[in-house]
Protein backbone atom coordinates (compact mmCIF):
# COMPACT_ATOMS: atom_id res chain seq x y z
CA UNK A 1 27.61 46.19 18.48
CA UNK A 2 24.09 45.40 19.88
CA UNK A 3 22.82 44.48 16.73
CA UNK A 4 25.51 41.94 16.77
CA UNK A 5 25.24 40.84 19.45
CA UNK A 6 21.10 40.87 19.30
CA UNK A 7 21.23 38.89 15.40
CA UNK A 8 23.52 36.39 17.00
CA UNK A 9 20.87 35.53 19.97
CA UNK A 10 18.18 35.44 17.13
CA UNK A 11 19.49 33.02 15.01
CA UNK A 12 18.78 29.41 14.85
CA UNK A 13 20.09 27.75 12.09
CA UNK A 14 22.90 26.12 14.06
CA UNK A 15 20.25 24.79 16.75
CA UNK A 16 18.57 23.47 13.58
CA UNK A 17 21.58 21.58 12.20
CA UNK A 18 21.70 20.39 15.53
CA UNK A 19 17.88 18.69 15.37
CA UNK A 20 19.04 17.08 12.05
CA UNK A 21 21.83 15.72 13.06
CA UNK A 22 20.39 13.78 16.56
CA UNK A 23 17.47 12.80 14.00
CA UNK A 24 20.17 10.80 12.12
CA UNK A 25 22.11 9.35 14.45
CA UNK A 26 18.58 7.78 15.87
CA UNK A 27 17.89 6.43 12.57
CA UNK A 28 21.44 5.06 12.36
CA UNK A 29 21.23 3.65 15.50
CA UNK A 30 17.43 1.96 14.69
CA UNK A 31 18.82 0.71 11.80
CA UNK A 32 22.31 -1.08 12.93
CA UNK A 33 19.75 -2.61 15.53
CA UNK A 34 17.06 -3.86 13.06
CA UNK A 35 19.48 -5.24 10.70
CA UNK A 36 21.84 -6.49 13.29
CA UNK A 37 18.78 -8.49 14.54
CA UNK A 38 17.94 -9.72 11.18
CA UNK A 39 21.37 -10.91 9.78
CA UNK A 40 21.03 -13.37 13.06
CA UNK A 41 17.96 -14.34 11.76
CA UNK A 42 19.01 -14.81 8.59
CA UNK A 43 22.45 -16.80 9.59
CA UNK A 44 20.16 -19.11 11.80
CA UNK A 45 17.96 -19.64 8.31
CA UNK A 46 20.78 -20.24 5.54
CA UNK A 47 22.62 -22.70 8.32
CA UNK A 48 19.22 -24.77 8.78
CA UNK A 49 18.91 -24.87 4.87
CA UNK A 50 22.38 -25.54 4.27
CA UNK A 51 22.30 -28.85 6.51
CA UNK A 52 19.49 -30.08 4.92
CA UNK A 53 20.66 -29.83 1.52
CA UNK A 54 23.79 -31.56 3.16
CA UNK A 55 21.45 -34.28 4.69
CA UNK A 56 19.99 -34.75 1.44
CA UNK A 57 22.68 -34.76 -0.54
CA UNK A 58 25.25 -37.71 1.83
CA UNK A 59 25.22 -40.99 0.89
């Protein structure tokens, strides 16, 4: 029983899966906020370009 209980104290692999898993959800989370950032870029971009070509193209 104490070696059980002593192998269960020792072991870390669950703590480990832990680490991985908070290392993902950071990424995830710097990711949704760097691309979240850059689609608004990117909306403000193809708008400007689509008025121009709009501009351009009216009688």
């Amino acid at each position: 029983m104490k070696t059980t209980i002593t192998k269960l104290l020792q072991d870390e692999s669950g703590a480990t899966a832990i680490e991985y898993g908070l290392i993902a959800a950071l990424v995830s989370v710097a990711a949704i906020g760097a691309l979240t950032t850059m689609g608004e870029s990117l909306e403000t971009m193809f708008t400007t370009v689509s008025t121009k070509l709009n501009e351009a193209v009216a009688p």
